[in-house]
N, C-alpha and C. Protein backbone atom coordinates (compact mmCIF):
# COMPACT_ATOMS: atom_id res chain seq x y z
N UNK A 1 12.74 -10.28 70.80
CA UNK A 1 13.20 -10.10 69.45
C UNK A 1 13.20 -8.63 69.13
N UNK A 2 14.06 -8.04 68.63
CA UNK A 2 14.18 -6.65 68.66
C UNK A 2 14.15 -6.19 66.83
N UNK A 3 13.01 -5.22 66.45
CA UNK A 3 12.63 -5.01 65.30
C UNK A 3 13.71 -4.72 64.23
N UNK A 4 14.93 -4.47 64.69
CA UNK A 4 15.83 -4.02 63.65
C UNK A 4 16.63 -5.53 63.81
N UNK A 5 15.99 -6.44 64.05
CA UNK A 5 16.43 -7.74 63.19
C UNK A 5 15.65 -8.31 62.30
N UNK A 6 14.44 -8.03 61.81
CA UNK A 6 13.52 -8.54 60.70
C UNK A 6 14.03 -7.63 59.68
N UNK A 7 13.63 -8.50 58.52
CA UNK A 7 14.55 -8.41 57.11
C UNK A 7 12.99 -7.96 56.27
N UNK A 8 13.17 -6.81 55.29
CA UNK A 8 12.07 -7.07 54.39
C UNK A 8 12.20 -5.45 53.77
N UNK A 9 10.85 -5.49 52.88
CA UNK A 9 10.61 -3.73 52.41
C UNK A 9 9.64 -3.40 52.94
N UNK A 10 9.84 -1.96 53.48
CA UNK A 10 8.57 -1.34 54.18
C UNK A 10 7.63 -0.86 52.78
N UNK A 11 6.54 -0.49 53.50
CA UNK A 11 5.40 0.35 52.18
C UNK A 11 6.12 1.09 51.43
N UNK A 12 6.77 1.97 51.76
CA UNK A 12 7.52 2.91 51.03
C UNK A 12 8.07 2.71 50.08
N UNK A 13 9.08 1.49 50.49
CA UNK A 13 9.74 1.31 49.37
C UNK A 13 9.24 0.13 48.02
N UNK A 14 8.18 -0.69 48.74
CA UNK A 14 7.30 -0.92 47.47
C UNK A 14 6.57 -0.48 46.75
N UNK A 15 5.89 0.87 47.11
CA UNK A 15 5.30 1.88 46.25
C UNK A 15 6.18 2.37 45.37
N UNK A 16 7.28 2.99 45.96
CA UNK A 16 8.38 3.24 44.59
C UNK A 16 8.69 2.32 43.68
N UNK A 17 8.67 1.02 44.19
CA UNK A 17 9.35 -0.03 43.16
C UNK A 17 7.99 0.30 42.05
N UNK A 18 7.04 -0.10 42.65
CA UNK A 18 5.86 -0.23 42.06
C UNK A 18 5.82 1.15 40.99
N UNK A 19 5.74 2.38 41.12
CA UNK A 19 5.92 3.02 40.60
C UNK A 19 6.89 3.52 39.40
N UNK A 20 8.30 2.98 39.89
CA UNK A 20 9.15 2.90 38.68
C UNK A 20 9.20 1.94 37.51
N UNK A 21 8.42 0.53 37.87
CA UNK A 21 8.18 -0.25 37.15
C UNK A 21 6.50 0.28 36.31
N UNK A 22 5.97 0.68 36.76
CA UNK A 22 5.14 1.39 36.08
C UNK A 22 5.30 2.51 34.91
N UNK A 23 6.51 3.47 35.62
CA UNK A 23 6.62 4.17 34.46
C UNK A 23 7.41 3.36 33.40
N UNK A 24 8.20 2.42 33.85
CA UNK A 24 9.23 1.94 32.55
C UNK A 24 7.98 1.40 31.76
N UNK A 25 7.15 0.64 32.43
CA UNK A 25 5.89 -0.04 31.38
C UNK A 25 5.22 0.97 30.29
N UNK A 26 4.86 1.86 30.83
CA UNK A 26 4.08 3.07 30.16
C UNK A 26 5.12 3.66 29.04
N UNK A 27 6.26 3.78 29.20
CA UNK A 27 7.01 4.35 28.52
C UNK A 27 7.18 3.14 27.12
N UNK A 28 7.70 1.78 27.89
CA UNK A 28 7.91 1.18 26.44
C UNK A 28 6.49 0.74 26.19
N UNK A 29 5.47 0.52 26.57
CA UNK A 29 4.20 0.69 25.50
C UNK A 29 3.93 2.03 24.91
N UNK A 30 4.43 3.07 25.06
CA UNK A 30 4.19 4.44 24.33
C UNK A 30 5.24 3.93 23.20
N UNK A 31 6.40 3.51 23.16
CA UNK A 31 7.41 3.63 22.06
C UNK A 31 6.65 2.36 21.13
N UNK A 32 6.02 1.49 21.84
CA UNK A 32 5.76 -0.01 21.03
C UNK A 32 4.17 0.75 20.10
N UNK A 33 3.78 1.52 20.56
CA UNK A 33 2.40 1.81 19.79
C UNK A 33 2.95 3.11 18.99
N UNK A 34 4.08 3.76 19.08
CA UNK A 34 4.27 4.63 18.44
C UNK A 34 4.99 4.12 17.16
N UNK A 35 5.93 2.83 17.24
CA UNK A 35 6.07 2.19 16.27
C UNK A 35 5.53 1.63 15.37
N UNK A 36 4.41 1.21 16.22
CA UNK A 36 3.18 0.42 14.72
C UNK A 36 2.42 1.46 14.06
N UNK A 37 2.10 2.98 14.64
CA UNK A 37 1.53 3.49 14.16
C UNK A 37 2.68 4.43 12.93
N UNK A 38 4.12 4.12 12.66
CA UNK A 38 4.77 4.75 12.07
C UNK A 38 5.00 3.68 10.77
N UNK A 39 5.04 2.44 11.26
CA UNK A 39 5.04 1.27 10.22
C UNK A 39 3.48 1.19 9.84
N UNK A 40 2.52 1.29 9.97
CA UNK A 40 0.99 1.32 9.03
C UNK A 40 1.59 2.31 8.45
N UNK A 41 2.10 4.02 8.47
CA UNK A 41 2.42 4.99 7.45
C UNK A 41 3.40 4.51 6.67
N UNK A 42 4.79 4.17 6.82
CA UNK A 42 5.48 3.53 5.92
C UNK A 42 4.46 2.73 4.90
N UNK A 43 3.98 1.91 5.50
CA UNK A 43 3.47 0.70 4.66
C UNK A 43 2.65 1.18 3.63
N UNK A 44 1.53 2.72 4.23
CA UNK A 44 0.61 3.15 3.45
C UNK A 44 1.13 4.18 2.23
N UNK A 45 2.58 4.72 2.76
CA UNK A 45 3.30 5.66 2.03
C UNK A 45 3.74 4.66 0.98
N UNK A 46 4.38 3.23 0.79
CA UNK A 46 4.95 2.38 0.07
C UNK A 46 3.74 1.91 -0.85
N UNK A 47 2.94 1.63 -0.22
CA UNK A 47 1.32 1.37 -1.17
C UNK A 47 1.10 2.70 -2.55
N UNK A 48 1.37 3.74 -1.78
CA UNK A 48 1.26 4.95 -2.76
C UNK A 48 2.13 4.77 -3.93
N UNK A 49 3.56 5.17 -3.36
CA UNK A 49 4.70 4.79 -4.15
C UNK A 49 5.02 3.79 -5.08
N UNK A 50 4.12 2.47 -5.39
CA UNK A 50 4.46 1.35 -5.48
C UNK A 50 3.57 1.30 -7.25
N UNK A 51 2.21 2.25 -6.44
CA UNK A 51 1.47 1.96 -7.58
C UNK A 51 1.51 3.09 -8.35
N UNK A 52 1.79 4.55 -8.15
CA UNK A 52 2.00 5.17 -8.87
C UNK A 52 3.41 5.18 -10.16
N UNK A 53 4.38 4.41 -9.07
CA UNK A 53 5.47 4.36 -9.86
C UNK A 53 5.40 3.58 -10.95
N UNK A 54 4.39 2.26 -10.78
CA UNK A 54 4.56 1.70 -11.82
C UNK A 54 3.49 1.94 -12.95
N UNK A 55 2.00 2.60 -12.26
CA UNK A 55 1.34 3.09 -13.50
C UNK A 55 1.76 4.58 -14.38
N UNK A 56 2.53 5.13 -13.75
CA UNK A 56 2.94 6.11 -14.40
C UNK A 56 4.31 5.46 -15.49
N UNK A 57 5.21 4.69 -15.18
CA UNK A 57 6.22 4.18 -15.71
C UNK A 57 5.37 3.59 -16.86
N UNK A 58 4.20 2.36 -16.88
CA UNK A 58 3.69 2.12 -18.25
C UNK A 58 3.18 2.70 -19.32
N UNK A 59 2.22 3.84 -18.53
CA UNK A 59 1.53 4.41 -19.44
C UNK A 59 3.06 5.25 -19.94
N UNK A 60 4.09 5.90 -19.53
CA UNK A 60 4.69 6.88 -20.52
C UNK A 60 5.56 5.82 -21.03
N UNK A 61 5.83 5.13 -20.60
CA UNK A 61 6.62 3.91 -21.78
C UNK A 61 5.95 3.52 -23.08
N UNK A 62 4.49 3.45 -23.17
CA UNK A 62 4.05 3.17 -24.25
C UNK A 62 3.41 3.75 -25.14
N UNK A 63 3.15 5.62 -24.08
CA UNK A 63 3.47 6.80 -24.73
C UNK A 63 3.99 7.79 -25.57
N UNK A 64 5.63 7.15 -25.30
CA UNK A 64 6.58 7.83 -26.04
C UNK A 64 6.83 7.07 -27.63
N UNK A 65 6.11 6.00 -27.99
CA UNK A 65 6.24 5.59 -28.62
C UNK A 65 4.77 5.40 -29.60
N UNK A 66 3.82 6.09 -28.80
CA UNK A 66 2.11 6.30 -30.18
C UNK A 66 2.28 7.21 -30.48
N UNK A 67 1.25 7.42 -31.06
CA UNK A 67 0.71 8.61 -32.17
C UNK A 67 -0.96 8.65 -32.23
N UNK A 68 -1.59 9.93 -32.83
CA UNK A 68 -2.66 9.61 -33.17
C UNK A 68 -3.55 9.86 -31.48
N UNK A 69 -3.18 10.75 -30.88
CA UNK A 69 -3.58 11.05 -29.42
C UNK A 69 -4.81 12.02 -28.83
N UNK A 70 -5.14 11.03 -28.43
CA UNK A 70 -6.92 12.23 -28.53
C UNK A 70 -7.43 11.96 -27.29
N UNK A 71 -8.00 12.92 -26.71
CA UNK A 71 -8.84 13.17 -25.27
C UNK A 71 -8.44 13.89 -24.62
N UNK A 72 -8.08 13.83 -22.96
CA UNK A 72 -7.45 14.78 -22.08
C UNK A 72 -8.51 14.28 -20.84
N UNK A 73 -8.65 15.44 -19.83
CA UNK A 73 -8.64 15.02 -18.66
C UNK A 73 -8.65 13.93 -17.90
N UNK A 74 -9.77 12.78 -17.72
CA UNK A 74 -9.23 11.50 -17.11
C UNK A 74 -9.12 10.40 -18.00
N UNK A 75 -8.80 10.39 -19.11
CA UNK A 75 -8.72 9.43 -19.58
C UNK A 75 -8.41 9.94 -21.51
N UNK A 76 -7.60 9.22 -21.89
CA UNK A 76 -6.92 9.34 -23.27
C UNK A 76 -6.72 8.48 -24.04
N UNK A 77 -6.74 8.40 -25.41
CA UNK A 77 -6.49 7.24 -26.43
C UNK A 77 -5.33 7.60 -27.57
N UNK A 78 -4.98 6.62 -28.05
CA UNK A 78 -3.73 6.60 -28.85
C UNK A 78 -3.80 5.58 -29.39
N UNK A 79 -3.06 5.32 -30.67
CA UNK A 79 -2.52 4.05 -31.47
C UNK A 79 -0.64 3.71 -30.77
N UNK A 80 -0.65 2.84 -30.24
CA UNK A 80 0.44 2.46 -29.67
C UNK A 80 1.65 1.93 -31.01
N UNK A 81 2.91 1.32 -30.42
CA UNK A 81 3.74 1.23 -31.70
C UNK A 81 3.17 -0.25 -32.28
N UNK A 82 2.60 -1.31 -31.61
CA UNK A 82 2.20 -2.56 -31.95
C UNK A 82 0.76 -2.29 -32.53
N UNK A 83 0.09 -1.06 -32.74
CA UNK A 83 -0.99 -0.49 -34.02
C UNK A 83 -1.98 -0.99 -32.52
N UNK A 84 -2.17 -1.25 -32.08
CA UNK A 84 -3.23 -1.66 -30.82
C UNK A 84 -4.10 -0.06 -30.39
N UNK A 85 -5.01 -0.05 -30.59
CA UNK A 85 -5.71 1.42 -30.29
C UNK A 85 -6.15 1.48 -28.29
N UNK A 86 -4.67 1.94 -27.75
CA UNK A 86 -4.49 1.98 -26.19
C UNK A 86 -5.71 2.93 -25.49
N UNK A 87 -6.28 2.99 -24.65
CA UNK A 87 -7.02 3.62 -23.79
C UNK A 87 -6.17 3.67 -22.09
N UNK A 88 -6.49 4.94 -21.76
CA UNK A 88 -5.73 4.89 -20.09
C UNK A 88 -7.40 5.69 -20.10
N UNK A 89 -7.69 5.38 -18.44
CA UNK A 89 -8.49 5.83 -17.89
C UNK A 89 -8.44 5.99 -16.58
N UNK A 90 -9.32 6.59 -15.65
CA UNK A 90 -9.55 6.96 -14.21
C UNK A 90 -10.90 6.14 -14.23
N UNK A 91 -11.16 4.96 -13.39
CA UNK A 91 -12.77 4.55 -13.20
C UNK A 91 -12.67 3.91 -11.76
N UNK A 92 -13.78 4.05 -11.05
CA UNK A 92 -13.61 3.57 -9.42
C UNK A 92 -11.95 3.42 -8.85
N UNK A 93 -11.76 4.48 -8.65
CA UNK A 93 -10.59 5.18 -7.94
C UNK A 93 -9.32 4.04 -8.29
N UNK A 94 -9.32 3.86 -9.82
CA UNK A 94 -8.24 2.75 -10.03
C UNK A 94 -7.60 3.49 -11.64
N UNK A 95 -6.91 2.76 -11.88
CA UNK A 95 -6.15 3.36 -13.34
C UNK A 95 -6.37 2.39 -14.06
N UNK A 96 -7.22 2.54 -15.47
CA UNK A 96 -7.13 1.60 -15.75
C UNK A 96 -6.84 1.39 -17.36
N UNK A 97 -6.63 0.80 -17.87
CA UNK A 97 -5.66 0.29 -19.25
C UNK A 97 -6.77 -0.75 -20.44
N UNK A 98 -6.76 -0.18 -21.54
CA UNK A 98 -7.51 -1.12 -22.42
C UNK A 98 -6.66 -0.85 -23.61
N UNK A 99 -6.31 -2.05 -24.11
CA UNK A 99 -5.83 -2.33 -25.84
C UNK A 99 -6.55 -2.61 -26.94
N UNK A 100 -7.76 -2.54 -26.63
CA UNK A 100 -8.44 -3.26 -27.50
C UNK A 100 -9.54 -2.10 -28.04
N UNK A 101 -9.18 -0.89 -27.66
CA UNK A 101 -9.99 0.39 -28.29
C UNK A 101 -10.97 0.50 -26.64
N UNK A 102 -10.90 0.34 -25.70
CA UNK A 102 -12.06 1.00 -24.83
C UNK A 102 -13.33 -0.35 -24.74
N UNK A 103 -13.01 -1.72 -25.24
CA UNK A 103 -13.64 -2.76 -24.92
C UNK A 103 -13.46 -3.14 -23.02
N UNK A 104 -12.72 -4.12 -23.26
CA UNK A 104 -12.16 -4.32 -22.11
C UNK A 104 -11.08 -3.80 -21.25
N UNK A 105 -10.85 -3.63 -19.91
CA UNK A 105 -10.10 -2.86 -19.33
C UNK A 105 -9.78 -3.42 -17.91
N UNK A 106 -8.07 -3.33 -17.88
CA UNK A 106 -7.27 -3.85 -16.61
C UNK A 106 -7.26 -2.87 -15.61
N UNK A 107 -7.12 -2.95 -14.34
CA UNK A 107 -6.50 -1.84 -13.46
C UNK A 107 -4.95 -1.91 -13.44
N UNK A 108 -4.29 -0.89 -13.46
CA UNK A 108 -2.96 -0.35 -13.14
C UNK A 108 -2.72 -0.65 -12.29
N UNK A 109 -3.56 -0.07 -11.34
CA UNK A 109 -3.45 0.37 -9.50
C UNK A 109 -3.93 -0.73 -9.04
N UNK A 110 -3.53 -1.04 -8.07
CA UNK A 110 -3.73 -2.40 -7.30
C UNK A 110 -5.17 -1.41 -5.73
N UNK A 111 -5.60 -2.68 -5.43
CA UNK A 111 -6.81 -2.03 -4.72
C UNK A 111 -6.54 -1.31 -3.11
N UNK A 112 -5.00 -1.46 -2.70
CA UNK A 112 -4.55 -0.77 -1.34
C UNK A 112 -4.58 0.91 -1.50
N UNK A 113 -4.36 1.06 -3.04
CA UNK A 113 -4.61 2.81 -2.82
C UNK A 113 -5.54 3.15 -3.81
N UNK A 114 -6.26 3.91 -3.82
CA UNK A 114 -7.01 4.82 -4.42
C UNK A 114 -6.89 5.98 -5.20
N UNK A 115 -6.79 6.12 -6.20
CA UNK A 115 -6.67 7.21 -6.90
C UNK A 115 -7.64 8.19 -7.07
N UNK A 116 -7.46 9.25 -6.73
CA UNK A 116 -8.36 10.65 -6.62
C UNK A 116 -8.92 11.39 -7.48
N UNK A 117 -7.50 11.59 -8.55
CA UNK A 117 -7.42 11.99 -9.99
C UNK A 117 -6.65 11.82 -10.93
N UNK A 118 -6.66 11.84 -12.16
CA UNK A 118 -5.91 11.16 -13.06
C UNK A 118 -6.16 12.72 -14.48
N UNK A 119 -4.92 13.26 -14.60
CA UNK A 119 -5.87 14.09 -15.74
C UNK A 119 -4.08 13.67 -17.05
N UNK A 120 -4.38 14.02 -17.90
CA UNK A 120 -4.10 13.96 -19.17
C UNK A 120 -3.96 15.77 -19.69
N UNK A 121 -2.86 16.28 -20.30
CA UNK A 121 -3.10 17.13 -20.81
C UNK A 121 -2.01 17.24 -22.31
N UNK A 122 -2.34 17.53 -23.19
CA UNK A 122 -1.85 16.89 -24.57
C UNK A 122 -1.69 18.12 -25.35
N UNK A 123 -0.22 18.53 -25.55
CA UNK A 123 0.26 20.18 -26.00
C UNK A 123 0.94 19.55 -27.29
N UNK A 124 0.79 20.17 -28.59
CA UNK A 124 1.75 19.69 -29.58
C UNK A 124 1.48 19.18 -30.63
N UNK A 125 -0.40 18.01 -30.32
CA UNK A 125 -0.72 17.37 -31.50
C UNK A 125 -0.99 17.74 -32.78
N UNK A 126 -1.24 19.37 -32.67
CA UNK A 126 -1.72 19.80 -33.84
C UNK A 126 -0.66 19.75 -34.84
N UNK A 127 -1.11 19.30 -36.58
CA UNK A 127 -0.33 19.32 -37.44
C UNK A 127 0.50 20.82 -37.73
N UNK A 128 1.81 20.87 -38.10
CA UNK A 128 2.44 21.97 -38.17
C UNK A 128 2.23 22.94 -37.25
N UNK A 129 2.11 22.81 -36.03
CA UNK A 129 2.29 23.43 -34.94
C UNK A 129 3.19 24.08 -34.50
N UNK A 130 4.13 23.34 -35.06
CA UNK A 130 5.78 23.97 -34.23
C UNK A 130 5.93 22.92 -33.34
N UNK A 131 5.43 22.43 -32.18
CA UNK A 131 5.11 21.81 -31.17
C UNK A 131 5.55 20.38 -31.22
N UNK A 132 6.87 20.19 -30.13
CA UNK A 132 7.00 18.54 -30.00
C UNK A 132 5.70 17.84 -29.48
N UNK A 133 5.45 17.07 -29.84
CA UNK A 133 3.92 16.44 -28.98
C UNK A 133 4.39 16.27 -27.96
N UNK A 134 3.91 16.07 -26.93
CA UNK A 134 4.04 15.53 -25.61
C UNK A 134 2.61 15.36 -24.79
N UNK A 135 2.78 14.77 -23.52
CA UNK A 135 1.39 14.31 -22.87
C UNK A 135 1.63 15.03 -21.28
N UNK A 136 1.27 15.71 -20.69
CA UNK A 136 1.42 15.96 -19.12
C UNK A 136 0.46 14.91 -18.20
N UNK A 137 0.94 14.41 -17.44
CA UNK A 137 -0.17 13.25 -16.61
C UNK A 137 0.11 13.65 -15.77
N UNK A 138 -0.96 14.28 -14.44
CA UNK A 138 -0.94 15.07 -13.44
C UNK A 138 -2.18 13.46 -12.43
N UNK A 139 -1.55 12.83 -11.18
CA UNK A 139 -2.11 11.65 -10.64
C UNK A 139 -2.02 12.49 -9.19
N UNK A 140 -3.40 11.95 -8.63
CA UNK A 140 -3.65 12.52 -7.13
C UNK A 140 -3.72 10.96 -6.21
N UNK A 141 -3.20 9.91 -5.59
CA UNK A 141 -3.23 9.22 -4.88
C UNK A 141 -3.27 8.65 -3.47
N UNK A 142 -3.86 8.02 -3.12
CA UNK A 142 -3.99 7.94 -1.84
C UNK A 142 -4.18 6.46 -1.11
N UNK A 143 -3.43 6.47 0.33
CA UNK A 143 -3.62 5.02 0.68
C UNK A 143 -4.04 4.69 2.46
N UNK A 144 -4.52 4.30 2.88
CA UNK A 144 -5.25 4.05 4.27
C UNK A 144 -4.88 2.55 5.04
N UNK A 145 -4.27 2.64 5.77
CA UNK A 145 -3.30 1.31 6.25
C UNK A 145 -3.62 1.36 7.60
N UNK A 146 -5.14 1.26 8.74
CA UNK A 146 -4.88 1.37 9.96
C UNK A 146 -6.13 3.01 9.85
N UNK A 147 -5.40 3.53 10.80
CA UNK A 147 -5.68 4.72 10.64
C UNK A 147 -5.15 5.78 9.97
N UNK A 148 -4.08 5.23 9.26
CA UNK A 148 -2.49 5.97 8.57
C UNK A 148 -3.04 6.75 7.54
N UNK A 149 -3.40 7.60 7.52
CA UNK A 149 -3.44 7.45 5.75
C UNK A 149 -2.35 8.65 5.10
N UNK A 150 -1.74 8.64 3.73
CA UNK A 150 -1.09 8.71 3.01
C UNK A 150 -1.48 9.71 1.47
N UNK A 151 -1.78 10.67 1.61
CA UNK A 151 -1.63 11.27 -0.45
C UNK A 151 -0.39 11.66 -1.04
N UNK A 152 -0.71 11.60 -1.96
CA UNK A 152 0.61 11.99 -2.92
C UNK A 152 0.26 12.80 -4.14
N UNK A 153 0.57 13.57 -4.55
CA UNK A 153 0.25 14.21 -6.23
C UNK A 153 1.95 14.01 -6.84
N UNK A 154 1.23 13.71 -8.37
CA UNK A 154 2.62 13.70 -9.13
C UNK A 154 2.53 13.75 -10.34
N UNK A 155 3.38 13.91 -11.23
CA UNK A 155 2.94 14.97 -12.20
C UNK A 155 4.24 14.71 -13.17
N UNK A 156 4.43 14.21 -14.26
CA UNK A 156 5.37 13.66 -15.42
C UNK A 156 4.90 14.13 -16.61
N UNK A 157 5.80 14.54 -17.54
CA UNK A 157 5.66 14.84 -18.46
C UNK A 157 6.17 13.93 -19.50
N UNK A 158 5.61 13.47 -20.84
CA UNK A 158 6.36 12.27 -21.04
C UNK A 158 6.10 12.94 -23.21
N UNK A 159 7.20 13.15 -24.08
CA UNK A 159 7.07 13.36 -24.92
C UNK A 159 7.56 12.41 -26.20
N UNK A 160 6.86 12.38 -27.18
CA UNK A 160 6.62 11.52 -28.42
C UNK A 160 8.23 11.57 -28.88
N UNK A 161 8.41 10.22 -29.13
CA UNK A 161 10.01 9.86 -29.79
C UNK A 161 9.94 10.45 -30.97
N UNK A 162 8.62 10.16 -31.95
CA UNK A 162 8.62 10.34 -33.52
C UNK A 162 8.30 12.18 -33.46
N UNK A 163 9.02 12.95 -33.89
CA UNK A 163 8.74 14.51 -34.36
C UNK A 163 7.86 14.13 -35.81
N UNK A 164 7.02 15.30 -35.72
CA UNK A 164 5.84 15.76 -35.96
C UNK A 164 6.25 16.02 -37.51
N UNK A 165 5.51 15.43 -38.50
CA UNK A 165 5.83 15.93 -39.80
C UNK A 165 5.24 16.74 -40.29
């Protein structure tokens, strides 16, 4: 029987196989872990986004429409247009909301992100000032999805419908 009639792969060429199938493996588990680690940031960036947008959207919605505005840095009070004496606050890294004068109190922020800082700054109230009232709300946020994590600062200015008599 003469050797160049057996059929097969020498070492050689199963080490290469072996090898190229190796790198294709390595490669799409590098793209498959580089994906989840880009979707935990999405997810943790959307966590941010989600809750700032909407606690900032309430509090100046129901802003532009009180009076009667007192405090500043993390936390502020007002008589809203339904006469309800509103409270916004910063307490265990949440935003949180009371109507009832500083009794009881909701969170804004849902518990996936954390809020850092919350400040209030209030230009205008004084009588005969000159000064449209307005409120500056300056929010530091943050969210942790994995190892992802996510801040944001943002910063709205939101001013009184009723001018100052």
């Amino acid at each position: 029987m003469n050797i160049k009639d057996k059929r097969g792969l020498t070492l050689i060429e199963v080490l290469v196989a072996l090898g190229i199938f190796g790198l294709v493996i390595t490669m799409a588990t590098s793209i498959f872990v580089l994906a989840i680690v880009n979707q935990r940031r999405i997810i943790a960036l959307r966590n941010v986004e989600d809750n700032v947008r909407f606690a900032l959207d309430s509090m100046s919605r129901e802003m532009r429409t009180g009076v009667n505005f007192n405090g500043g840095g993390s936390s502020i009070s007002f008589t809203n247009a339904a006469g309800e004496a509103v409270v916004y606050r910063l307490s265990s890294g949440a935003i949180q909301k009371s109507s009832d004068g500083g009794i009881n109190y909701s969170a804004l922020t849902g518990s996936e992100a954390t809020v850092n800082y919350l400040n209030f700054y209030i230009i205008g109230q004084a009588a005969k000032d000159g000064l449209q009232p307005r409120i500056t709300i300056g929010v530091g946020i943050s969210s942790q999805v994995g190892n992802q994590s996510v801040n944001a600062q943002v910063e709205t200015t939101v001013s009184e419908r009723f001018l100052q008599s």
